[in-house]
Structure formats: structure tokens, C-alpha cells
PDB file of N, CA and C in Angstrom:
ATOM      1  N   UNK A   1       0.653   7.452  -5.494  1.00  0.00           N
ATOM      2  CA  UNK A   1       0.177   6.862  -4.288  1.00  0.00           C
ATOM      3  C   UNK A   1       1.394   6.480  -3.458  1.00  0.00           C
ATOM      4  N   UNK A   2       1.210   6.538  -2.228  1.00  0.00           N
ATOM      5  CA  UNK A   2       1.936   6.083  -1.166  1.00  0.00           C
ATOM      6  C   UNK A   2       1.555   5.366  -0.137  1.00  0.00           C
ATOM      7  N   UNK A   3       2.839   4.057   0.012  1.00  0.00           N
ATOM      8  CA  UNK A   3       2.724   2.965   0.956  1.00  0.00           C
ATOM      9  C   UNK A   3       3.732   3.777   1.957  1.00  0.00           C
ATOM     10  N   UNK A   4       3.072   3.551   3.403  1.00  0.00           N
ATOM     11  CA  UNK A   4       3.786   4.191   4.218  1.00  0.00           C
ATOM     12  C   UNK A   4       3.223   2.984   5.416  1.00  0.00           C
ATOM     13  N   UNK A   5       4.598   2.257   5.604  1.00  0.00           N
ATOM     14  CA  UNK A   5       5.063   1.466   6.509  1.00  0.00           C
ATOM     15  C   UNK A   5       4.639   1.469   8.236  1.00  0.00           C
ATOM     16  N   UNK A   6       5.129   0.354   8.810  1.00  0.00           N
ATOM     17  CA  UNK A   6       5.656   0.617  10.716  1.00  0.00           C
ATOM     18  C   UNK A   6       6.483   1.501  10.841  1.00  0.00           C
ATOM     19  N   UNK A   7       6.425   2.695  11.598  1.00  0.00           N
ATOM     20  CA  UNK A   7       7.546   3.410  11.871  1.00  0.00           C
ATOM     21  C   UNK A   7       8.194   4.619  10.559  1.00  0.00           C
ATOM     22  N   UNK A   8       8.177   4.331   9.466  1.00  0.00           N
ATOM     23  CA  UNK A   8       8.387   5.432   8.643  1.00  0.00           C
ATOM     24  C   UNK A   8       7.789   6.667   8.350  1.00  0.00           C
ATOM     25  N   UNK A   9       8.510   7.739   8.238  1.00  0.00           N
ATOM     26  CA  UNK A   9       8.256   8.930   7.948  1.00  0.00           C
ATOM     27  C   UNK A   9       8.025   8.988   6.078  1.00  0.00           C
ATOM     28  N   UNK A  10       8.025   8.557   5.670  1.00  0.00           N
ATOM     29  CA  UNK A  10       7.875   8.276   4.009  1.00  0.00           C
ATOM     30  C   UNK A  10       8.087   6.811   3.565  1.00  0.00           C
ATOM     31  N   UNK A  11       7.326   6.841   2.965  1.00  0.00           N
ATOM     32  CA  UNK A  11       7.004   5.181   1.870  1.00  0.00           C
ATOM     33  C   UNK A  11       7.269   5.125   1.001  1.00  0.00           C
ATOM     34  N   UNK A  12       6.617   4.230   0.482  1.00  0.00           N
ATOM     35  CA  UNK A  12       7.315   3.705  -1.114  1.00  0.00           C
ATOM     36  C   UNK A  12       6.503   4.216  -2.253  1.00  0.00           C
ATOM     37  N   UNK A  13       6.557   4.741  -3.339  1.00  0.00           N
ATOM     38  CA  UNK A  13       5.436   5.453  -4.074  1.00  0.00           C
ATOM     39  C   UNK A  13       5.750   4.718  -5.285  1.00  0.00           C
ATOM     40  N   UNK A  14       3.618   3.806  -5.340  1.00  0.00           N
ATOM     41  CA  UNK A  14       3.580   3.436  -6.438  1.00  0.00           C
ATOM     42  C   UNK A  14       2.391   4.253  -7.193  1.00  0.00           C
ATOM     43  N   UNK A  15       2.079   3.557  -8.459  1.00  0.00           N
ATOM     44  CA  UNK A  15       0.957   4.273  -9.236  1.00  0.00           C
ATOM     45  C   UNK A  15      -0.126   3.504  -8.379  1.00  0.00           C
ATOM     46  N   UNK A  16      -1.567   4.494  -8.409  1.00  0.00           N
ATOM     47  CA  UNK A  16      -2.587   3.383  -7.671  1.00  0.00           C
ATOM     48  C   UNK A  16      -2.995   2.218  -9.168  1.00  0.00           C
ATOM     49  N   UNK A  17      -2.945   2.974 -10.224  1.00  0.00           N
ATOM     50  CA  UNK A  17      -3.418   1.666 -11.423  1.00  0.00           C
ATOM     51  C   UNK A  17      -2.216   0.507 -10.946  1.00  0.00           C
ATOM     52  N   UNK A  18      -1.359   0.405 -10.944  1.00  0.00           N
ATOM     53  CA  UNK A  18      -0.577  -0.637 -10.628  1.00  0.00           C
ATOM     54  C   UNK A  18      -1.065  -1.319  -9.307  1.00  0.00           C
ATOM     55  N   UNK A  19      -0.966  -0.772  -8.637  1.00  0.00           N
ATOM     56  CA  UNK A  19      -1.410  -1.574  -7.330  1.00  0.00           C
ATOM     57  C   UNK A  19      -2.523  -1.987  -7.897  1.00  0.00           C
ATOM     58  N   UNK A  20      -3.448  -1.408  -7.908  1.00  0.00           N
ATOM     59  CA  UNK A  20      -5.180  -1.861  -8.006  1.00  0.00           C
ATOM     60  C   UNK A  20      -5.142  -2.956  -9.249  1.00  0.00           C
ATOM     61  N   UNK A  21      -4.330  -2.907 -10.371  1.00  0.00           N
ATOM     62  CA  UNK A  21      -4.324  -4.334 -10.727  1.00  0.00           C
ATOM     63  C   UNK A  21      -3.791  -5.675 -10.183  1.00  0.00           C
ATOM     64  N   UNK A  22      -2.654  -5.215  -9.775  1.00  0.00           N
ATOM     65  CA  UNK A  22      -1.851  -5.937  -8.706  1.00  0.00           C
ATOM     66  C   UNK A  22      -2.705  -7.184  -8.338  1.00  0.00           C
ATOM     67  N   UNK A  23      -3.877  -6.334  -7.193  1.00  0.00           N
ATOM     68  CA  UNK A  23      -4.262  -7.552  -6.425  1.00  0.00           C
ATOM     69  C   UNK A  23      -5.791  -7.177  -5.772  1.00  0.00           C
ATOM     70  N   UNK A  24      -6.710  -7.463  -5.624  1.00  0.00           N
ATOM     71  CA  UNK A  24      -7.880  -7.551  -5.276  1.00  0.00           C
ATOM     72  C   UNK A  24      -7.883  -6.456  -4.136  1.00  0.00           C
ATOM     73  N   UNK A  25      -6.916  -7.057  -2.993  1.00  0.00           N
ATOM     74  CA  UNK A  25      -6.834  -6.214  -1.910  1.00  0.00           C
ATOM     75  C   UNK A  25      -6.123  -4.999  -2.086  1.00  0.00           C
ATOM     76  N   UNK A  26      -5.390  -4.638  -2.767  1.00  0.00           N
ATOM     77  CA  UNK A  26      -4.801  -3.602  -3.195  1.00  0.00           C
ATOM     78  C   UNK A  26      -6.301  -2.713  -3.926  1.00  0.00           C
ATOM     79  N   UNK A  27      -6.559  -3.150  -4.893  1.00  0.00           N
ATOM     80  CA  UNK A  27      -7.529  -2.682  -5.207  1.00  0.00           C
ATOM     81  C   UNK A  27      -8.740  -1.847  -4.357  1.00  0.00           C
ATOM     82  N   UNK A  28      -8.856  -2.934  -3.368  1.00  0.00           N
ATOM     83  CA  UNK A  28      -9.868  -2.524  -2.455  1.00  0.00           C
ATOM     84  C   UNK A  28      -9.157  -1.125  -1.579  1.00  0.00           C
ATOM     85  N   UNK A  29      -8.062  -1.223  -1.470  1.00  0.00           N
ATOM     86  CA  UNK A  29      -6.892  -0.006  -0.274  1.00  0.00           C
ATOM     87  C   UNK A  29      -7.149   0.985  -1.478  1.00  0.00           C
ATOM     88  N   UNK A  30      -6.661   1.054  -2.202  1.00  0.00           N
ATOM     89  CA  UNK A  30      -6.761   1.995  -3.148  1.00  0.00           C
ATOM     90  C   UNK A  30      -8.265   2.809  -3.249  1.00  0.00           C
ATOM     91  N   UNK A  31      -9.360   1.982  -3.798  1.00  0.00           N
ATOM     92  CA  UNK A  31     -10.197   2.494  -3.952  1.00  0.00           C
ATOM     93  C   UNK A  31     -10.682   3.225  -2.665  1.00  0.00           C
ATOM     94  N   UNK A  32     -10.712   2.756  -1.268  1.00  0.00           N
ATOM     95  CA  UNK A  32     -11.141   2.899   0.208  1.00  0.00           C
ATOM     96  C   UNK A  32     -10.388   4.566  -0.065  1.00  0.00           C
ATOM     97  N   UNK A  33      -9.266   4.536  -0.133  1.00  0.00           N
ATOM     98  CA  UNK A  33      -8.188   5.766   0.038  1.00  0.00           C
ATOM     99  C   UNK A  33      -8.877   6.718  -0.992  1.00  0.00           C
ATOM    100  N   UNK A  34      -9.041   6.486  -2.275  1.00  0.00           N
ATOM    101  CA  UNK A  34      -9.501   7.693  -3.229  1.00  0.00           C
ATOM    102  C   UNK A  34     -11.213   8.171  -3.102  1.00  0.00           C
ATOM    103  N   UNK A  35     -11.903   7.101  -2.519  1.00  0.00           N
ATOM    104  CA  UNK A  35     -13.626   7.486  -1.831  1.00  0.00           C
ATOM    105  C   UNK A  35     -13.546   8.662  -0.626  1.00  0.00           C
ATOM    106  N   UNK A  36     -12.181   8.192   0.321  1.00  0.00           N
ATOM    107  CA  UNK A  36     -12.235   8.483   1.606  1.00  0.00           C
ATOM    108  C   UNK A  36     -11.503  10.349   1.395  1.00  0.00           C
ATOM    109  N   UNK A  37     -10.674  10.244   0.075  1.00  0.00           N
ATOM    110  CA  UNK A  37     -10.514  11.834   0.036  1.00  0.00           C
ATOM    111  C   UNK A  37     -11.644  12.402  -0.998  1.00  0.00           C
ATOM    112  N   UNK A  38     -12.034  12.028  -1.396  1.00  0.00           N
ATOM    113  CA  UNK A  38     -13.191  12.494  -2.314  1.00  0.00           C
ATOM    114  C   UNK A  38     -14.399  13.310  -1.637  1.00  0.00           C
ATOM    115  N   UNK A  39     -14.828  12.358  -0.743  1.00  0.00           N
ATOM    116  CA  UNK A  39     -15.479  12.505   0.454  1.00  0.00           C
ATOM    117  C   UNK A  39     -15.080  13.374   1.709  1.00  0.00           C
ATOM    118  N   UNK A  40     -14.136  13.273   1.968  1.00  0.00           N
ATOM    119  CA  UNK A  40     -13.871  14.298   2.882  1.00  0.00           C
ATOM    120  C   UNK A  40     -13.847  15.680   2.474  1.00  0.00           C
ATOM    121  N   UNK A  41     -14.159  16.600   3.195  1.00  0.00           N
ATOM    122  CA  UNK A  41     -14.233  18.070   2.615  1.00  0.00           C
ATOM    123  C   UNK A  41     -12.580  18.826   2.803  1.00  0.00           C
ATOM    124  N   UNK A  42     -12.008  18.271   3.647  1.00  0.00           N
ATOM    125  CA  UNK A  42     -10.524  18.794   3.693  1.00  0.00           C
ATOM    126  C   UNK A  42      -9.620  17.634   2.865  1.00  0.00           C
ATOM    127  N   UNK A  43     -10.035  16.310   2.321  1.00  0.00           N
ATOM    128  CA  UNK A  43      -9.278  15.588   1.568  1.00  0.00           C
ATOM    129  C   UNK A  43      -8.156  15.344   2.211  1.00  0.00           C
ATOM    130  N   UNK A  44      -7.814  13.849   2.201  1.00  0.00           N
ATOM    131  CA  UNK A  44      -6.338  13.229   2.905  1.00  0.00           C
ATOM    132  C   UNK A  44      -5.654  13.789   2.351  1.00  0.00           C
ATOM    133  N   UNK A  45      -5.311  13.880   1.085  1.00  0.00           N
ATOM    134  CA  UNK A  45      -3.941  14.206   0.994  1.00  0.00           C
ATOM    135  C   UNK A  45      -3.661  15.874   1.065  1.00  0.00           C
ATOM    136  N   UNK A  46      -4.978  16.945   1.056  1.00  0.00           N
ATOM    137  CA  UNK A  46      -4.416  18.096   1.897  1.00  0.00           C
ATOM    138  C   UNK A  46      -4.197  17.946   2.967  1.00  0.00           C
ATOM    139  N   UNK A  47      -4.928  17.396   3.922  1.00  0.00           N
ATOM    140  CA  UNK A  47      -4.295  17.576   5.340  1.00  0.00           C
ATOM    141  C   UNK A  47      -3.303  16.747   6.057  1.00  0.00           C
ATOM    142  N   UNK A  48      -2.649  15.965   5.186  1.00  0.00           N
ATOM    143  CA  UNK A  48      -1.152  15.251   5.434  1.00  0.00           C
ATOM    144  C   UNK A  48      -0.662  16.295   4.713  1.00  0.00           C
ATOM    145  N   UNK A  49      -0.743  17.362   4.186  1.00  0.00           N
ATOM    146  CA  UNK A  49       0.126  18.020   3.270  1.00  0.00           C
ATOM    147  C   UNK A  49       1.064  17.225   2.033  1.00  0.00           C
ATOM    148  N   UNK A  50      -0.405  16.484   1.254  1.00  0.00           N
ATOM    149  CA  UNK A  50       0.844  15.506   0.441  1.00  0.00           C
ATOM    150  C   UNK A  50      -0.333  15.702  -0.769  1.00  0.00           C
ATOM    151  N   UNK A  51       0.712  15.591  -2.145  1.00  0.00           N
ATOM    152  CA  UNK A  51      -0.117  15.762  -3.015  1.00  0.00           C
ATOM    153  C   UNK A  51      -0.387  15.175  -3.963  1.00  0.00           C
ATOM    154  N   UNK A  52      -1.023  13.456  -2.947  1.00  0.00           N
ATOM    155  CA  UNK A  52      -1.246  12.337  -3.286  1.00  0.00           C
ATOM    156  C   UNK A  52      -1.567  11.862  -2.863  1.00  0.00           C
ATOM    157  N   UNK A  53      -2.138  10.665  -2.692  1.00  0.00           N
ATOM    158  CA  UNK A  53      -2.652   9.511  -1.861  1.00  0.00           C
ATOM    159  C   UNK A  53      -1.981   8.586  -0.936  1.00  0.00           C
ATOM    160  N   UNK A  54      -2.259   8.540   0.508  1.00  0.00           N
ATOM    161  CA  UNK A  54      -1.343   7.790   1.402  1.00  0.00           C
ATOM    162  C   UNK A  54      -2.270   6.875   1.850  1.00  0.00           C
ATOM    163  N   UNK A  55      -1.534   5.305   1.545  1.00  0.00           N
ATOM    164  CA  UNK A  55      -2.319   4.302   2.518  1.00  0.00           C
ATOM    165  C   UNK A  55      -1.580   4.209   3.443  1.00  0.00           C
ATOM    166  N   UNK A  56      -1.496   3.857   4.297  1.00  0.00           N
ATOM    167  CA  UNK A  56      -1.287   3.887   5.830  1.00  0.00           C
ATOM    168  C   UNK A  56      -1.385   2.241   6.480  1.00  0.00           C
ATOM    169  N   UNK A  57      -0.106   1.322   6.185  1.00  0.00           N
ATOM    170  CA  UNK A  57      -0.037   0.580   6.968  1.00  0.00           C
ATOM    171  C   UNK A  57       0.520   0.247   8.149  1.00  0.00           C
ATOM    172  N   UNK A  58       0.271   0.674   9.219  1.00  0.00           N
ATOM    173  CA  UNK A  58       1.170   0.354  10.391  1.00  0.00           C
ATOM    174  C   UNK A  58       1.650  -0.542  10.871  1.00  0.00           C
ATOM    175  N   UNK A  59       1.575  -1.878  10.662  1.00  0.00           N
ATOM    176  CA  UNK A  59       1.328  -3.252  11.119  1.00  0.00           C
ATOM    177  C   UNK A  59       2.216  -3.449  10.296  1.00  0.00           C
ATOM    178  N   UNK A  60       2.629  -2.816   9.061  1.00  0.00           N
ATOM    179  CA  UNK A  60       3.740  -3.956   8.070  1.00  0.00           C
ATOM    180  C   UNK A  60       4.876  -2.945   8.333  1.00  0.00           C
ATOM    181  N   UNK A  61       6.049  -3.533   7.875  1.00  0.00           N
ATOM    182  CA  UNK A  61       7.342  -2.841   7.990  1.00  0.00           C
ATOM    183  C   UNK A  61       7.834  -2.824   6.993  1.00  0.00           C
ATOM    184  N   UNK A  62       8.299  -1.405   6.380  1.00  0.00           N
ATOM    185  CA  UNK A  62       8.577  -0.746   5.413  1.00  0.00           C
ATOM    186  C   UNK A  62       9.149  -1.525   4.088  1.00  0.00           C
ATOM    187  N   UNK A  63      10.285  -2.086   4.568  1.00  0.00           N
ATOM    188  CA  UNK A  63      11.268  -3.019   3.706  1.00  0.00           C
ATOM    189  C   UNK A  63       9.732  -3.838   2.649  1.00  0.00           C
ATOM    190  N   UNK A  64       8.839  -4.480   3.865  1.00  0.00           N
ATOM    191  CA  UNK A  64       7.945  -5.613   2.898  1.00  0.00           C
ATOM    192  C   UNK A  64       7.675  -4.802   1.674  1.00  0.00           C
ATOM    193  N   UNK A  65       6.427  -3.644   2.116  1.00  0.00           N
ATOM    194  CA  UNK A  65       6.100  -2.555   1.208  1.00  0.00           C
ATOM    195  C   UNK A  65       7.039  -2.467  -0.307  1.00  0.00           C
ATOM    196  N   UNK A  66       8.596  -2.073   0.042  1.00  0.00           N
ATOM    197  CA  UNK A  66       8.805  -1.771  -1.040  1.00  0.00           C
ATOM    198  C   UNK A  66       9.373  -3.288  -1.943  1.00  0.00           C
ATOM    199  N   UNK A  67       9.335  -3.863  -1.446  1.00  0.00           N
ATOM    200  CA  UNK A  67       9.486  -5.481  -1.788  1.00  0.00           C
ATOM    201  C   UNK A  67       8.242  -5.718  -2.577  1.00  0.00           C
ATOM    202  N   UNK A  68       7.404  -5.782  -2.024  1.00  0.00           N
ATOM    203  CA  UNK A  68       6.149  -5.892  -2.967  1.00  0.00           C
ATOM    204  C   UNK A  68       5.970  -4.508  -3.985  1.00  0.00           C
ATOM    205  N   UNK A  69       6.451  -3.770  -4.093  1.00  0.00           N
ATOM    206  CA  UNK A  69       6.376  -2.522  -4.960  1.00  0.00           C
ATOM    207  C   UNK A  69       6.764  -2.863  -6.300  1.00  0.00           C
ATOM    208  N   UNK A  70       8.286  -3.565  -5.625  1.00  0.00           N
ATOM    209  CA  UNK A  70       9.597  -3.688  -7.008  1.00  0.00           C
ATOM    210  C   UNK A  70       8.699  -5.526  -6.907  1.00  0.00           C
ATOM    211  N   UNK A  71       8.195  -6.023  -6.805  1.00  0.00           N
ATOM    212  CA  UNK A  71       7.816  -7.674  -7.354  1.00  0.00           C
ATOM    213  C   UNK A  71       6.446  -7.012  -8.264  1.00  0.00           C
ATOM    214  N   UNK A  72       5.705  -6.017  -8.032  1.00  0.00           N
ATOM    215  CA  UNK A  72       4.438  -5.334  -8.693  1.00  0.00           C
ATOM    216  C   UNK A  72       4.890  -4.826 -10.068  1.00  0.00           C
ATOM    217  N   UNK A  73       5.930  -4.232  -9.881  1.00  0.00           N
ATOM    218  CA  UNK A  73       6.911  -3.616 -11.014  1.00  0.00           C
ATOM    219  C   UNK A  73       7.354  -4.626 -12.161  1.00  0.00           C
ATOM    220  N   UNK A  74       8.172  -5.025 -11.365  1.00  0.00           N
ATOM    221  CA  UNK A  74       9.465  -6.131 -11.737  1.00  0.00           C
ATOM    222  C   UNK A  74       8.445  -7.220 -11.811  1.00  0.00           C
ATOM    223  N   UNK A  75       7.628  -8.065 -11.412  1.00  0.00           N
ATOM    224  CA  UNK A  75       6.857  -9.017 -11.867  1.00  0.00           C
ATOM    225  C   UNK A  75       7.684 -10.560 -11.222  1.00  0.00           C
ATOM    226  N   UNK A  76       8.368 -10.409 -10.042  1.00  0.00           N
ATOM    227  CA  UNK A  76       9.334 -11.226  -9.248  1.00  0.00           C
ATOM    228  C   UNK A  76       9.698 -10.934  -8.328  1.00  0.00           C
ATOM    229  N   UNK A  77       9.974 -11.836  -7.509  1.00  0.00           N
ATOM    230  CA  UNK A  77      10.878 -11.326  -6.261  1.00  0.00           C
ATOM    231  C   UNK A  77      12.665 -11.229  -5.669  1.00  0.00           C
ATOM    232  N   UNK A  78      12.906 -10.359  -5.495  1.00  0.00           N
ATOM    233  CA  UNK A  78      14.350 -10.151  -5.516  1.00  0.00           C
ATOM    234  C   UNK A  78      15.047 -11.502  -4.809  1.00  0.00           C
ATOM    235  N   UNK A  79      15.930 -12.007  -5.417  1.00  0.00           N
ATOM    236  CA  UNK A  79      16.781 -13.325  -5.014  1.00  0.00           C
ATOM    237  C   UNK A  79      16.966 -13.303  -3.789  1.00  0.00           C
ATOM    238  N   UNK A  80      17.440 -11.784  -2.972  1.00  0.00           N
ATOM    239  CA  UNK A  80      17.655 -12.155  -1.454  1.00  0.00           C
ATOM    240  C   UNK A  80      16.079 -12.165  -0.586  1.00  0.00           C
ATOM    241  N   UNK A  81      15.336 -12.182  -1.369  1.00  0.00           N
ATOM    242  CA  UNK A  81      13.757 -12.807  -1.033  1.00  0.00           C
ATOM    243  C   UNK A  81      13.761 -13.875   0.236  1.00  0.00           C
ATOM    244  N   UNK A  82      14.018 -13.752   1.376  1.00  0.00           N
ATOM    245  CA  UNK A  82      13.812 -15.119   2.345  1.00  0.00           C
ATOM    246  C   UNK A  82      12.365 -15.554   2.280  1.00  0.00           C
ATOM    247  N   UNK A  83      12.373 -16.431   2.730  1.00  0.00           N
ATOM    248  CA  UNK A  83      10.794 -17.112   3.122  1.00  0.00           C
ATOM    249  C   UNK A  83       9.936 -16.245   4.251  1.00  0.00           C
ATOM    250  N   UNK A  84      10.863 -15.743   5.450  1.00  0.00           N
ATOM    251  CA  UNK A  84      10.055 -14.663   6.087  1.00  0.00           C
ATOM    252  C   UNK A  84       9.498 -13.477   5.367  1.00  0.00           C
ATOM    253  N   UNK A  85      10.193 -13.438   4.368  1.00  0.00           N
ATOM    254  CA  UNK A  85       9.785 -12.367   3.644  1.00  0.00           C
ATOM    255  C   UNK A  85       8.790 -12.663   2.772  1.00  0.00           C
ATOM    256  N   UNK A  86       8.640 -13.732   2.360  1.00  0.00           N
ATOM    257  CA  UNK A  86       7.351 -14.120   1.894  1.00  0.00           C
ATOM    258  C   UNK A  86       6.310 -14.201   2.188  1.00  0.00           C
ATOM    259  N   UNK A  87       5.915 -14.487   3.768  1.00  0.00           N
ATOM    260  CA  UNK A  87       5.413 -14.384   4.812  1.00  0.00           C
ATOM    261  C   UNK A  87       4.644 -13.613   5.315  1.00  0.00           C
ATOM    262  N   UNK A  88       5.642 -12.000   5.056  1.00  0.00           N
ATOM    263  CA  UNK A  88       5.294 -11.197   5.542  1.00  0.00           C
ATOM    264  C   UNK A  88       4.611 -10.149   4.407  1.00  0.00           C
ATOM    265  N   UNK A  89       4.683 -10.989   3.039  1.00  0.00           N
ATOM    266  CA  UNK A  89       3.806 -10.248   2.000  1.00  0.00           C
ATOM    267  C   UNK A  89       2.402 -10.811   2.566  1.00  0.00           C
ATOM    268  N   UNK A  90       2.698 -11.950   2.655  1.00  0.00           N
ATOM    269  CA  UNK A  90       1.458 -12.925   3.034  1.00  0.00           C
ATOM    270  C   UNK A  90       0.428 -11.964   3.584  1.00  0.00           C
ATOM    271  N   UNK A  91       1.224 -11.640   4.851  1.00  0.00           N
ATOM    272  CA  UNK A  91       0.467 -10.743   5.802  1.00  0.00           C
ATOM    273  C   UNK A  91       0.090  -9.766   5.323  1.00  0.00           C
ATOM    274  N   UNK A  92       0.274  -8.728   4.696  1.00  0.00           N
ATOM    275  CA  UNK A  92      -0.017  -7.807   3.964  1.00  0.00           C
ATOM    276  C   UNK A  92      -1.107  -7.916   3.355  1.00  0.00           C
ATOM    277  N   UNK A  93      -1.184  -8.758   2.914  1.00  0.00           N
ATOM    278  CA  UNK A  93      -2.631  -8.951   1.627  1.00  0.00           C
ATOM    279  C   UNK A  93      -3.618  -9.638   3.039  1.00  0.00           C
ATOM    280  N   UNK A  94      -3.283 -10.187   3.966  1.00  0.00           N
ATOM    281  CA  UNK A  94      -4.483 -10.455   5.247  1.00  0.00           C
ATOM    282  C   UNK A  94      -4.821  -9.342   5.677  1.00  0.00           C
ATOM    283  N   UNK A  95      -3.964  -8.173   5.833  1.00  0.00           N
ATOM    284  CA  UNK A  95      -4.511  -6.983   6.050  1.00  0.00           C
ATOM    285  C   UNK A  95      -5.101  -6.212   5.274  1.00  0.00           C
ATOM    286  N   UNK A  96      -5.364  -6.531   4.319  1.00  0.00           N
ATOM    287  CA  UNK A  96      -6.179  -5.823   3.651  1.00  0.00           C
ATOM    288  C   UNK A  96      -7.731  -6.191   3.322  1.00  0.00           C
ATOM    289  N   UNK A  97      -7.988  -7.751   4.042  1.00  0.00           N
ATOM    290  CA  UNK A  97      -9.422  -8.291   4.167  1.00  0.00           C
ATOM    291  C   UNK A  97     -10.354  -7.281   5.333  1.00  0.00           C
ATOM    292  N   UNK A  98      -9.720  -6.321   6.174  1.00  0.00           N
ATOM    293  CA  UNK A  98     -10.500  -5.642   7.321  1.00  0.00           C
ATOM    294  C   UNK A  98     -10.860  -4.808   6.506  1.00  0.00           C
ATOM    295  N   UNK A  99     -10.453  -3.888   5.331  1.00  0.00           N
ATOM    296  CA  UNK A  99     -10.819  -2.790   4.614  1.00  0.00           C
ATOM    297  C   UNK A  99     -12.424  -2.862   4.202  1.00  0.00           C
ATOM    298  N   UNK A 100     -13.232  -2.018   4.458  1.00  0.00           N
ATOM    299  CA  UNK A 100     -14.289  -1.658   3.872  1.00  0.00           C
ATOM    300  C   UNK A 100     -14.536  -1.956   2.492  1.00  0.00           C
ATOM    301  N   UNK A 101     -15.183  -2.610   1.833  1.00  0.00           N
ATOM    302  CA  UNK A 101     -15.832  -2.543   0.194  1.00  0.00           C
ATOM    303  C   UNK A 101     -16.399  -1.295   0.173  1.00  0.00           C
ATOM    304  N   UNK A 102     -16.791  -0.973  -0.870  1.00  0.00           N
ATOM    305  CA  UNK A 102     -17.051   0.258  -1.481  1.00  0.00           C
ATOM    306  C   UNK A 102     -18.169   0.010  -2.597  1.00  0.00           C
TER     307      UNK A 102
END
């Protein structure tokens, strides 16, 4: 699976089981993303030409993404961790309350 940022041409690639334990809202992105190619007859990740799953956040900026990748991983947050940066995980998981249930 792939987190793909504000502005980036490639993201951060985690497993979706990791994410989807991760966190509720993750869970929910994940699942939304694997219904939504299932369902489609050309499937997201053929017609991004990717041969995997892309969530698509535009609103967050890349750096957060892989910050929360390696704290999902790693089970912490990297020491040069600021408080904006905490912040802006914050935000991340608010964006993921607009997602559709399934």
C-alpha cells in the first residue's frame, strides 16, 4: 500500500495489515481503497499503473505520512518529532473521519 502525500509524485509504502491495525481510521482508508478497486471494473491500482494500493492524501504533506509510517513500524516517534509535527499527525487521523464506512 501507498501513502501518497501534498504535492508528491510517490509515497511512503506501508503494508495495509499494518496500517489497518494501526488505527481505526487507517483501517477505515484501507478498507474504502481495497472495496473501491474491487469494485471498479478497471481497478485503482491498474489505472494509476501501480501494482498496489494508493491512498491519496492531498491535504497532508509527505514528511507527516512517512513519520507516521516509521512511529507504525517503530512503535515511537523520532526525537526530532516537534509538537507541530504532532499536530499534524493529529490532522491526519481528522481526515480520515470524512471516509465512507463500508
Amino acid at each position: 500500500m501507498e501513502l501518497v502525500g501534498r504535492g508528491a509524485s510517490e509515497g511512503v509504502m506501508a503494508h495495509g495489515l499494518f496500517l489497518a491495525l494501526a488505527s481505526p481510521v487507517m483501517r477505515s482508508m484501507v478498507r474504502w481503497e481495497a472495496n473501491k478497486a474491487a469494485t471498479n471494473s478497471e481497478g485503482t491500482m491498474r489505472a494509476a499503473g501501480k501494482s498496489h494500493l494508493v491512498i491519496s492524501l492531498p491535504e497532508t504533506d509527505p514528511f507527516l505520512l512517512k513519520m507516521l509510517v516509521d512511529c507504525i513500524y517503530g512503535g515511537r516517534l523520532s526525537q526530532s518529532c516537534s509538537i507541530n509535527d504532532i499536530i499534524g499527525l493529529g490532522e491526519v487521523a481528522r481526515f480520515g473521519s470524512a471516509i465512507p464506512r463500508s
